[in-house]
C-alpha atoms as a PDB file:
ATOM      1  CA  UNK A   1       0.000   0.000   0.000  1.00  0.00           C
ATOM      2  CA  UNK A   2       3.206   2.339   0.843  1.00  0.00           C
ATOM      3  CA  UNK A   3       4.132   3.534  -3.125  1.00  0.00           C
ATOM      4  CA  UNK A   4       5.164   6.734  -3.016  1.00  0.00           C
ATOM      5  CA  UNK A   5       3.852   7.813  -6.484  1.00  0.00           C
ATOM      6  CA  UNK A   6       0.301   7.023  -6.374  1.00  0.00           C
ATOM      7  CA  UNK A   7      -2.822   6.562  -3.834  1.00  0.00           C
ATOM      8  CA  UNK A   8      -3.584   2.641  -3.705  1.00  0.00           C
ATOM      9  CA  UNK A   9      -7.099   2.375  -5.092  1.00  0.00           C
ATOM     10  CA  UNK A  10      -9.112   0.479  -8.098  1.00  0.00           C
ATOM     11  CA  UNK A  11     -10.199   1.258 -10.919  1.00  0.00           C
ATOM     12  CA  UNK A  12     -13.605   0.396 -12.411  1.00  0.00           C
ATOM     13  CA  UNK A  13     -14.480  -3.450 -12.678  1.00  0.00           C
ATOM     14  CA  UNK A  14     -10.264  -3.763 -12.070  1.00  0.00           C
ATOM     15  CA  UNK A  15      -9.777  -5.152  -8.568  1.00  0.00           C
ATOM     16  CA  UNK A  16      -6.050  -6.853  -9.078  1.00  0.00           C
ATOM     17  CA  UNK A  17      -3.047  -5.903  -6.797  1.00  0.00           C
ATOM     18  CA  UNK A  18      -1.024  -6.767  -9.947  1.00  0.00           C
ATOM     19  CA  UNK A  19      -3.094  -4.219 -12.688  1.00  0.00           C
ATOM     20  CA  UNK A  20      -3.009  -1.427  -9.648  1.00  0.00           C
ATOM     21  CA  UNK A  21       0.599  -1.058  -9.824  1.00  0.00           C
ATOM     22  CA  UNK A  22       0.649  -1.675 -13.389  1.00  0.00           C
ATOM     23  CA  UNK A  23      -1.487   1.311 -13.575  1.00  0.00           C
ATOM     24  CA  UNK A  24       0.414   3.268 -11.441  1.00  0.00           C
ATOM     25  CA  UNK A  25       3.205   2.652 -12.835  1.00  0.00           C
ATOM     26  CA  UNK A  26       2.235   3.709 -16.008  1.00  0.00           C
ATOM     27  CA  UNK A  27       0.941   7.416 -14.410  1.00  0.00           C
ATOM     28  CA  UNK A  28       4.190   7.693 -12.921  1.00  0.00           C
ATOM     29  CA  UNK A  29       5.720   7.392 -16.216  1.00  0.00           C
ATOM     30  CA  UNK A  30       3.936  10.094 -17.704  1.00  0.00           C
ATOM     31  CA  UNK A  31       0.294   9.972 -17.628  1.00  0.00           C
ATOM     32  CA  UNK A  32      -2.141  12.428 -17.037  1.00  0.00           C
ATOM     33  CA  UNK A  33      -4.001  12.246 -13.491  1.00  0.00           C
ATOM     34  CA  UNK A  34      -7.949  13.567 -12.905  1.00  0.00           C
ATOM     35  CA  UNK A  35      -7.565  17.808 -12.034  1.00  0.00           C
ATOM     36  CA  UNK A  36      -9.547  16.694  -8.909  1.00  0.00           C
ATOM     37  CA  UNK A  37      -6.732  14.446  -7.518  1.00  0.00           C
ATOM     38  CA  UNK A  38      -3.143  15.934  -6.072  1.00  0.00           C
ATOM     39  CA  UNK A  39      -1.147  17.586  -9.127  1.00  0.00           C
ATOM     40  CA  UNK A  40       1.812  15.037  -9.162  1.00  0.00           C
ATOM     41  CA  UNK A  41       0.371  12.062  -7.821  1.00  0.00           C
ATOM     42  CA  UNK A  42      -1.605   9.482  -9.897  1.00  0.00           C
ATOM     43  CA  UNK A  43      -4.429   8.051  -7.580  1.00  0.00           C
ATOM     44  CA  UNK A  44      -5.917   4.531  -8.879  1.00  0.00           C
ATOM     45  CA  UNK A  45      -9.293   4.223  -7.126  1.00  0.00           C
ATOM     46  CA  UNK A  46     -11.437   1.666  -5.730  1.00  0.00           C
ATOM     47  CA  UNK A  47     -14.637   0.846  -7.349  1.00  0.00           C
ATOM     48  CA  UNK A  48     -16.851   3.506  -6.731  1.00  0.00           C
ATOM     49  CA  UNK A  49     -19.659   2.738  -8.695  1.00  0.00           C
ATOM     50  CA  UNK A  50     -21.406   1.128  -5.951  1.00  0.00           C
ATOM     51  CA  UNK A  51     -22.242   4.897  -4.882  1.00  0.00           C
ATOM     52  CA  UNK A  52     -24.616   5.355  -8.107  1.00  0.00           C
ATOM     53  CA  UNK A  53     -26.871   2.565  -7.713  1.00  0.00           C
ATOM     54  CA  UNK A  54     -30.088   4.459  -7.541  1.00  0.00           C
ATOM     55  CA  UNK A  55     -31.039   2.533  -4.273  1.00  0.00           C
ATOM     56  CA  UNK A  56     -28.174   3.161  -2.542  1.00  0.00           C
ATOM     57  CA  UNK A  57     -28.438   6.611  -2.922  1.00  0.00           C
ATOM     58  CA  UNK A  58     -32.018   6.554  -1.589  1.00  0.00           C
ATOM     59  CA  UNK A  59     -31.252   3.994   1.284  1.00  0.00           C
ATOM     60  CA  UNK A  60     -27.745   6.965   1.758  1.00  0.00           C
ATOM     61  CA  UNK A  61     -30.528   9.543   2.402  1.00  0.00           C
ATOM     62  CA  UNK A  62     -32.352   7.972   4.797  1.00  0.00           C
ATOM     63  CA  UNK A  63     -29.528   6.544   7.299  1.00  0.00           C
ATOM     64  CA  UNK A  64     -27.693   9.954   6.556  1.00  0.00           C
ATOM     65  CA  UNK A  65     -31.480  11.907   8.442  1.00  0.00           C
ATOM     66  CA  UNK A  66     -30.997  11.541  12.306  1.00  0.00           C
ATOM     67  CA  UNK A  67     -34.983  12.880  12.217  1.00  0.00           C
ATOM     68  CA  UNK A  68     -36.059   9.668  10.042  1.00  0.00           C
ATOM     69  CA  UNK A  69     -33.305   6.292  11.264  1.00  0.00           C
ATOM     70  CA  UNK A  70     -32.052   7.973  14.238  1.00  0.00           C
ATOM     71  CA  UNK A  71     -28.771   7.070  15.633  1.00  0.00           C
ATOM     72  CA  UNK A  72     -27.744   3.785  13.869  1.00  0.00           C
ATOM     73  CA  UNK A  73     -26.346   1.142  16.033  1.00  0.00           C
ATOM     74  CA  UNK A  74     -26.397  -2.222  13.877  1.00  0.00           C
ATOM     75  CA  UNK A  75     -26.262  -2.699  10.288  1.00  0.00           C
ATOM     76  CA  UNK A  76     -25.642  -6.016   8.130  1.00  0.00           C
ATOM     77  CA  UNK A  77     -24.998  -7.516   4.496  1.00  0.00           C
ATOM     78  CA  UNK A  78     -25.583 -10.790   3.293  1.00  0.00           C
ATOM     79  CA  UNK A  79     -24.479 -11.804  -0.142  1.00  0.00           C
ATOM     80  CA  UNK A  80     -25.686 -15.146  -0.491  1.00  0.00           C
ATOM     81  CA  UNK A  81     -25.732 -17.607  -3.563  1.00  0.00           C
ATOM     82  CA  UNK A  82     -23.568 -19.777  -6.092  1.00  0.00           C
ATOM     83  CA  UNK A  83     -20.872 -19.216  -8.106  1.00  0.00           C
ATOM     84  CA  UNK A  84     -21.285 -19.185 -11.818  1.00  0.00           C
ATOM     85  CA  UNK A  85     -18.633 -21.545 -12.939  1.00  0.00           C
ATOM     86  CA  UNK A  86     -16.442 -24.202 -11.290  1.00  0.00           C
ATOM     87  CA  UNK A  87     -13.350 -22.754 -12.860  1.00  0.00           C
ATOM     88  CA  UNK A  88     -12.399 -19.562 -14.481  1.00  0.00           C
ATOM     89  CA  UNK A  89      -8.840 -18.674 -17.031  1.00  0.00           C
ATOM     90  CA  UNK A  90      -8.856 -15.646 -14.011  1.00  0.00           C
ATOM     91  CA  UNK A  91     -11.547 -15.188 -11.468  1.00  0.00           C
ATOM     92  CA  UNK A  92     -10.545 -17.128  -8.177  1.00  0.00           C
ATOM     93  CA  UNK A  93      -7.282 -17.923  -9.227  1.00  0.00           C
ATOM     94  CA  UNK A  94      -5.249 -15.871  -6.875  1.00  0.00           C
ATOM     95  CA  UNK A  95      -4.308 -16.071  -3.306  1.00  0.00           C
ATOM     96  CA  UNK A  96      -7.432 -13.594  -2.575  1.00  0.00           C
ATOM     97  CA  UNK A  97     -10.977 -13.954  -3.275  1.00  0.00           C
ATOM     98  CA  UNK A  98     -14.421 -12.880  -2.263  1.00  0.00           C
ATOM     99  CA  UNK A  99     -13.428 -10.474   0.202  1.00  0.00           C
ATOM    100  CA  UNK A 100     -10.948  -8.741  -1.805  1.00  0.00           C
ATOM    101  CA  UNK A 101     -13.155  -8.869  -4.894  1.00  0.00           C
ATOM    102  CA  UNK A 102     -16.465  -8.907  -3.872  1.00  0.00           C
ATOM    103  CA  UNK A 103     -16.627  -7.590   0.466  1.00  0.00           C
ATOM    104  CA  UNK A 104     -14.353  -4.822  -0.684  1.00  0.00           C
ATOM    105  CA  UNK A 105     -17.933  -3.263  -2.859  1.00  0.00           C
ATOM    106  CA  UNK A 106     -19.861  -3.378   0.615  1.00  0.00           C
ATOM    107  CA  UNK A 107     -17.198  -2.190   2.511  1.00  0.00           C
ATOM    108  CA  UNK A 108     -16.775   1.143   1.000  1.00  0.00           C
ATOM    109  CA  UNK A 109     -20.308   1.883   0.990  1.00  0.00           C
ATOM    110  CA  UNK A 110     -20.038   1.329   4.608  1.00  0.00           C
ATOM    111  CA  UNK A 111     -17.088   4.021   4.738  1.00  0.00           C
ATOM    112  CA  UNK A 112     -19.425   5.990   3.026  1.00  0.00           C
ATOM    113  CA  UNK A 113     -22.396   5.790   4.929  1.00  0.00           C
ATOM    114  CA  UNK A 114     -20.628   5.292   8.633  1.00  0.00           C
ATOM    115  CA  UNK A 115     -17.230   6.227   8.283  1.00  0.00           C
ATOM    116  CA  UNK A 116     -14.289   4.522   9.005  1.00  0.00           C
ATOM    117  CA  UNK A 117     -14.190   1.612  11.869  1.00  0.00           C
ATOM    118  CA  UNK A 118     -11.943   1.274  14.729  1.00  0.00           C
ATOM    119  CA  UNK A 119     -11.592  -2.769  14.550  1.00  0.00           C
ATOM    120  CA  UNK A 120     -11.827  -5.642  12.688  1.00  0.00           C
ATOM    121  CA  UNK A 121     -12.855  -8.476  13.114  1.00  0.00           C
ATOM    122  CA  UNK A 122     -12.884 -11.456  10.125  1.00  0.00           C
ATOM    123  CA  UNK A 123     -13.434 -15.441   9.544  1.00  0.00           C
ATOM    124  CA  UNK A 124     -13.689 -17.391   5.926  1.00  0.00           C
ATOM    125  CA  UNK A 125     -13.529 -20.470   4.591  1.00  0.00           C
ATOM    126  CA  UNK A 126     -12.613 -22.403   1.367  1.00  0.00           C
ATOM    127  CA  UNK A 127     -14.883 -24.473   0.040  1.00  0.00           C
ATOM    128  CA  UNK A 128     -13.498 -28.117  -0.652  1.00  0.00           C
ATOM    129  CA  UNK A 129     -16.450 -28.629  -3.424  1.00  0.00           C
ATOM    130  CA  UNK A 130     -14.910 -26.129  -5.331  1.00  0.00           C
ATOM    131  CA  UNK A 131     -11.216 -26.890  -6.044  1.00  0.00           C
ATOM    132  CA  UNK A 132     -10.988 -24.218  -8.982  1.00  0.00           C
ATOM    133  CA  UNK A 133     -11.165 -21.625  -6.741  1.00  0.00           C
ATOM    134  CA  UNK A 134      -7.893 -20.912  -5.036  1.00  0.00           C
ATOM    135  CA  UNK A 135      -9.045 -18.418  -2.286  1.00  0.00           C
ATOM    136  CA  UNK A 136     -12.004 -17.725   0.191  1.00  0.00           C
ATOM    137  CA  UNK A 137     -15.261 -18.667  -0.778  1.00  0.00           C
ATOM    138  CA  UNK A 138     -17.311 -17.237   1.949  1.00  0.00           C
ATOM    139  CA  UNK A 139     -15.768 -14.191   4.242  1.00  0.00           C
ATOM    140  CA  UNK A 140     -17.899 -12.675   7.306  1.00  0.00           C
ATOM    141  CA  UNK A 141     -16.123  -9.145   8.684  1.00  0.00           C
ATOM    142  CA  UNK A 142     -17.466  -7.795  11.736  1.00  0.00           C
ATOM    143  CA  UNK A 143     -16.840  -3.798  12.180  1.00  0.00           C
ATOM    144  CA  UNK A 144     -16.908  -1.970  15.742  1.00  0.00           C
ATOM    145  CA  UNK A 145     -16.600   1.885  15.535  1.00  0.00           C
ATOM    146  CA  UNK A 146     -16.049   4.061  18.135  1.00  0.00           C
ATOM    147  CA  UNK A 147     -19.761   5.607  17.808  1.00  0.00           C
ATOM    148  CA  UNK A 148     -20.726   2.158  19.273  1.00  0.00           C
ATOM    149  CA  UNK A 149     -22.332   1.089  15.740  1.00  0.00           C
ATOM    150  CA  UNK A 150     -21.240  -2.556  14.650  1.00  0.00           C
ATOM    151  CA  UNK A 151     -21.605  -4.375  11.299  1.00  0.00           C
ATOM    152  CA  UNK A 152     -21.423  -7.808   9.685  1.00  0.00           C
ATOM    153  CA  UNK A 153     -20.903  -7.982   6.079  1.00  0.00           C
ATOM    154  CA  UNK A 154     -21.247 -11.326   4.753  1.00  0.00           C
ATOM    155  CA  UNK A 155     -20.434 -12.836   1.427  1.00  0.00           C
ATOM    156  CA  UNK A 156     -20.922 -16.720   0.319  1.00  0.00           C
ATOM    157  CA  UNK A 157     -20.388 -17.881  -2.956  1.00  0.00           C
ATOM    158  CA  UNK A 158     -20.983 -21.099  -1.638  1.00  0.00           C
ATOM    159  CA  UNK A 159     -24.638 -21.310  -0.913  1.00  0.00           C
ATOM    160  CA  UNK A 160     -26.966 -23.619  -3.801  1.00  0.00           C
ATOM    161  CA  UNK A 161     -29.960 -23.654  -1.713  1.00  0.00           C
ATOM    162  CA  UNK A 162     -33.574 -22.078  -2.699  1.00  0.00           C
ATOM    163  CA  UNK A 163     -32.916 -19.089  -0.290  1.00  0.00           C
ATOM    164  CA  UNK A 164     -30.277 -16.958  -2.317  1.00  0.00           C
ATOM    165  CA  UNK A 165     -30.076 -13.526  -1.960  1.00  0.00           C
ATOM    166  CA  UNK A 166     -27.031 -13.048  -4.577  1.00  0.00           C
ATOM    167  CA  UNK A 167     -25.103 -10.007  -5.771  1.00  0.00           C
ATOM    168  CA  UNK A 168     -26.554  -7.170  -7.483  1.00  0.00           C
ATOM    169  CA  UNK A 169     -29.406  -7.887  -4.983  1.00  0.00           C
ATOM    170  CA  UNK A 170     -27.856  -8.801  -1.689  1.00  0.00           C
ATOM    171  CA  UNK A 171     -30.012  -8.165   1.392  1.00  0.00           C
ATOM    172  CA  UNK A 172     -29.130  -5.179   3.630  1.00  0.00           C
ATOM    173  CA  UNK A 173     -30.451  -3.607   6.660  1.00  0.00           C
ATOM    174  CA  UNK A 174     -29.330  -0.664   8.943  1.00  0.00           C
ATOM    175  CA  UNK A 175     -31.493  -0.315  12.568  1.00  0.00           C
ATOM    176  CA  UNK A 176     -31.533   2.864  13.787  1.00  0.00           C
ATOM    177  CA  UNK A 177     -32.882   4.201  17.573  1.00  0.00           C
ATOM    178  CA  UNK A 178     -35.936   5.573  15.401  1.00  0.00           C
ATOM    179  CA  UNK A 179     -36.946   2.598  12.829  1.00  0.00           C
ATOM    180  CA  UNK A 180     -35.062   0.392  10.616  1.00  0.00           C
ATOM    181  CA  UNK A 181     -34.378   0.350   6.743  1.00  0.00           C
ATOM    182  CA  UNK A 182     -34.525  -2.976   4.828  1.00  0.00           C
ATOM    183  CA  UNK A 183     -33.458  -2.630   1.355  1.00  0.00           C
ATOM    184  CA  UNK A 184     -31.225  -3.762  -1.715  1.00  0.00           C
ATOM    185  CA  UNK A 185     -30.027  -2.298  -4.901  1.00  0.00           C
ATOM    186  CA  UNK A 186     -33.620  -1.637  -6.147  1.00  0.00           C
ATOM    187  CA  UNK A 187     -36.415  -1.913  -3.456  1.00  0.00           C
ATOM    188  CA  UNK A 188     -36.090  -0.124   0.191  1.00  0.00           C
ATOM    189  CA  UNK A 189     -38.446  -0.591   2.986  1.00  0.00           C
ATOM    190  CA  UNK A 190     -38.336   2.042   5.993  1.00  0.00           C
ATOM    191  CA  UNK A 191     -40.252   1.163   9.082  1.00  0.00           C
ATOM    192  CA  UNK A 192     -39.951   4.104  11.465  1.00  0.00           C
ATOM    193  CA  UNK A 193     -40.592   2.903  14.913  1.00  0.00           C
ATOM    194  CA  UNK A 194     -44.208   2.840  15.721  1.00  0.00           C
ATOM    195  CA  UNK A 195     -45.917   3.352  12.290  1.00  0.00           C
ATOM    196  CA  UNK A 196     -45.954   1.145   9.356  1.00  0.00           C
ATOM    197  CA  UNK A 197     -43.430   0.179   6.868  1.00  0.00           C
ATOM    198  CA  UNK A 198     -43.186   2.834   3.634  1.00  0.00           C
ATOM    199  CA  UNK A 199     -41.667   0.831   0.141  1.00  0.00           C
ATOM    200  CA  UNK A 200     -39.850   2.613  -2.048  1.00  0.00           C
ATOM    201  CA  UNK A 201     -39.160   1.099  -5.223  1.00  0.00           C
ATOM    202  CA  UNK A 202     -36.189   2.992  -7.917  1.00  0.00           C
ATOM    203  CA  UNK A 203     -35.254   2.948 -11.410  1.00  0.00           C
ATOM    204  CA  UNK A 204     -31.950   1.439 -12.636  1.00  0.00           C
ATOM    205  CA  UNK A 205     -29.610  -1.453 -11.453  1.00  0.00           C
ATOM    206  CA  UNK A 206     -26.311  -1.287  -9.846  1.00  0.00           C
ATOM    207  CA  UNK A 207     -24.379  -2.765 -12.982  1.00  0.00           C
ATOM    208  CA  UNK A 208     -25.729  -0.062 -15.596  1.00  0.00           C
ATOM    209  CA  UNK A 209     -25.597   2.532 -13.064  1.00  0.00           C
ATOM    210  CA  UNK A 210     -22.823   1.570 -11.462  1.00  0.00           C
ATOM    211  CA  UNK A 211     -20.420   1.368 -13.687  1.00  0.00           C
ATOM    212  CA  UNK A 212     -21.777   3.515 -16.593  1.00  0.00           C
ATOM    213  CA  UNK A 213     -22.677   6.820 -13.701  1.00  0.00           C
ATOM    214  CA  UNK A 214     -19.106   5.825 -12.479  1.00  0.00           C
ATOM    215  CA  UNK A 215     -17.338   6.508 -15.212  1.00  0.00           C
ATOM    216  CA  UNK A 216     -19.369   8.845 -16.592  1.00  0.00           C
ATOM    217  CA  UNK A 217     -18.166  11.207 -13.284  1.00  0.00           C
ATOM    218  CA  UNK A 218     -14.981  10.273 -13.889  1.00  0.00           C
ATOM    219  CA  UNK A 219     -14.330  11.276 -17.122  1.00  0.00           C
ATOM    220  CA  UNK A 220     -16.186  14.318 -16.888  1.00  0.00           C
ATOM    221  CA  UNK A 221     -13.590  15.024 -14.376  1.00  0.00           C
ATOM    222  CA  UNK A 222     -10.551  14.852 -16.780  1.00  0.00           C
ATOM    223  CA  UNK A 223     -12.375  17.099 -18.749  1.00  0.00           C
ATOM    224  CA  UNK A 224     -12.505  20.056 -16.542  1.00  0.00           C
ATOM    225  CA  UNK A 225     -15.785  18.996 -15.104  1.00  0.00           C
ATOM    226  CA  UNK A 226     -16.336  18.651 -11.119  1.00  0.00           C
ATOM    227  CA  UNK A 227     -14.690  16.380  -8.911  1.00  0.00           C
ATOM    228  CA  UNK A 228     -15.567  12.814  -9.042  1.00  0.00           C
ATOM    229  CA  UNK A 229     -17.588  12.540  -5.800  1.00  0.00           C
ATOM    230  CA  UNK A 230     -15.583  10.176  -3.857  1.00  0.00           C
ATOM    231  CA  UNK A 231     -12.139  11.054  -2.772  1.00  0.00           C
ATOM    232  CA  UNK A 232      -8.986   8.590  -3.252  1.00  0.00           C
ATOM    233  CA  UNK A 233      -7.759   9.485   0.442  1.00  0.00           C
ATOM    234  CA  UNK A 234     -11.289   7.661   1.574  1.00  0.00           C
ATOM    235  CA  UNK A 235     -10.460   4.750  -0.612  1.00  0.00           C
ATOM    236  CA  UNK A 236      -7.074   4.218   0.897  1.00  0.00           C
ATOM    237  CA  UNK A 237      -8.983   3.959   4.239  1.00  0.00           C
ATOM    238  CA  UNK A 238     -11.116   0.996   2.910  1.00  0.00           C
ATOM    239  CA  UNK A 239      -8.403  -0.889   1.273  1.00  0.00           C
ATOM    240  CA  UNK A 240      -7.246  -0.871   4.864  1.00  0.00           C
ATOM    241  CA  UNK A 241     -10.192  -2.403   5.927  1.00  0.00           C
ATOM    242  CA  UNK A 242      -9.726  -5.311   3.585  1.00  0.00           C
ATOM    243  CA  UNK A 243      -6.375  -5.621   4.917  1.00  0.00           C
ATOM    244  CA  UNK A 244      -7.132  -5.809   8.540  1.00  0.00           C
ATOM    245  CA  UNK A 245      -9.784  -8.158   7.471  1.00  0.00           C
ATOM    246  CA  UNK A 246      -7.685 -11.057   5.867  1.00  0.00           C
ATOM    247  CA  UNK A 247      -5.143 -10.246   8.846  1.00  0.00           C
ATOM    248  CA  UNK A 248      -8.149 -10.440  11.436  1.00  0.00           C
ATOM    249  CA  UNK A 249      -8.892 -14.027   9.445  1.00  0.00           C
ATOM    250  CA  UNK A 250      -5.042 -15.539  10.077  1.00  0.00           C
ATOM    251  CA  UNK A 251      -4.790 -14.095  13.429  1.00  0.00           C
ATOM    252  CA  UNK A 252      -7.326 -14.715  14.980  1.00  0.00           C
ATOM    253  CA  UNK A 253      -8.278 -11.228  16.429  1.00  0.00           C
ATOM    254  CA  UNK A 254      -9.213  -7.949  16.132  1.00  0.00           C
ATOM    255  CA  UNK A 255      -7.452  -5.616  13.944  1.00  0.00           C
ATOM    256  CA  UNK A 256      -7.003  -2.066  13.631  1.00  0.00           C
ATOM    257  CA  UNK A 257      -7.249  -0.679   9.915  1.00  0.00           C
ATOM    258  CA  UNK A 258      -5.040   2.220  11.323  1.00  0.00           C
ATOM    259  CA  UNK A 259      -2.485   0.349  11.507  1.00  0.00           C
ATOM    260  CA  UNK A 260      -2.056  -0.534   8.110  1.00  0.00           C
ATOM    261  CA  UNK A 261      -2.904   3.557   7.445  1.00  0.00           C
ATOM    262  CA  UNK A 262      -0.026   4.104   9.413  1.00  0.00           C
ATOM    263  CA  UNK A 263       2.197   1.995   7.203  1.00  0.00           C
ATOM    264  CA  UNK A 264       0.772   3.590   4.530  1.00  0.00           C
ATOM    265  CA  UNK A 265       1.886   6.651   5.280  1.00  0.00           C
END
């Protein structure tokens, strides 16, 4: 995470270690870098698009209104269902799997929502069914912040039974001291303590908006436009997360993304 010429973050749909330093590489060598980002520093950035999914964005408005969800204390993530394909030329190949490719999506939209946690906490498994996958096919991260909020984001890639709730419509919920939001990429349900539940349904899907809104801000950025909306120096902050995560997993503890900040810096 500690290169001196670039911000450590992802580009769209490009979650590799390898193609980050690849890319940053090739800034340092010459490369023009957004007007929005530091003058002679190329920052690579971690998905973002997550951030454009029109649901997200209404779910955002609601946890973000201390007069509608109140004080948050508990929120959760479950992304639950099968892989695809038993083997892939690329995908699952590597020593790193569904929490670096997959958590690391839920993650930041926890940084942006709630900010950054003070520890840790992870456990995954490999599936033996599945020998084409190198890495972890199921991850569970537990977050603690100072505010006293906690969070479990899960992710299984494992799961074949008739109760999947798979990515782009993984199951989320935030409770709040004045009602609790229920919601995924395109339906929300807000139950304010007391009163009955309100549905909100939205337009759009978190692939088309996601990436196409994503990049869309970003290059309207190069071109003199306003900043893309989510800063590289928050990014940094979740890829810490992930870190303390897989460290959390072979430790056996709680770990502080701070210190890997500190590293960083």
């Amino acid at each position: 995470m500690a290169l001196p010429e670039a911000e450590i973050l992802e580009l769209p749909g490009r979650p590799l270690v390898e193609e980050r330093r690849q890319l940053a590489a090739r800034g340092a060598q010459g490369a023009p870098a957004p007007k929005q980002f530091l003058v002679e520093r190329l920052q690579l950035r971690v998905e973002a698009g997550q951030f454009f999914v029109p649901g997200f964005q209404a779910a955002a408005a609601i946890i973000r209104d201390p007069h509608r969800l109140g004080k948050p204390f508990w929120f959760q993530v479950e992304n639950r269902g099968a892989l695809w394909f038993d083997s892939h030329p690329h995908w699952g190949t590597r020593d790193r799997w569904i929490l670096a490719g997959m958590a690391v999506h839920h993650l930041a939209l926890a940084h942006a929502w709630f900010g950054a946690p003070a520890r840790v906490w992870a456990t995954m498994a490999k599936d033996p069914t599945k020998p084409g996958i190198r890495a972890e096919n199921i991850a569970a991260v537990g977050l603690e912040y100072a505010s006293g909020l906690r969070g479990l984001v899960i992710n299984n890639w494992s799961y074949a039974g008739p109760r999947s709730r798979p990515h782009p419509q993984e199951e989320m919920l935030v409770l709040g001291e004045r009602g609790s939001l229920t919601f995924d990429s395109k339906e929300l349900s807000f139950n304010p303590a007391g009163q009955d539940p309100v549905t909100i349904a939205t337009a759009g899907n978190w692939f088309d908006d996601a990436f196409g809104e994503s990049m869309r801000a970003f290059l309207n950025s190069f071109a003199g436009g306003p900043p893309h909306p989510f800063a590289g120096r928050e990014d940094l902050k979740v890829m810490a997360v992930v870190e303390a995560a897989y460290a959390s997993a072979l430790a056996g503890r709680a770990v502080a993304p701070d210190e890997y900040l500190k590293a960083a810096a």
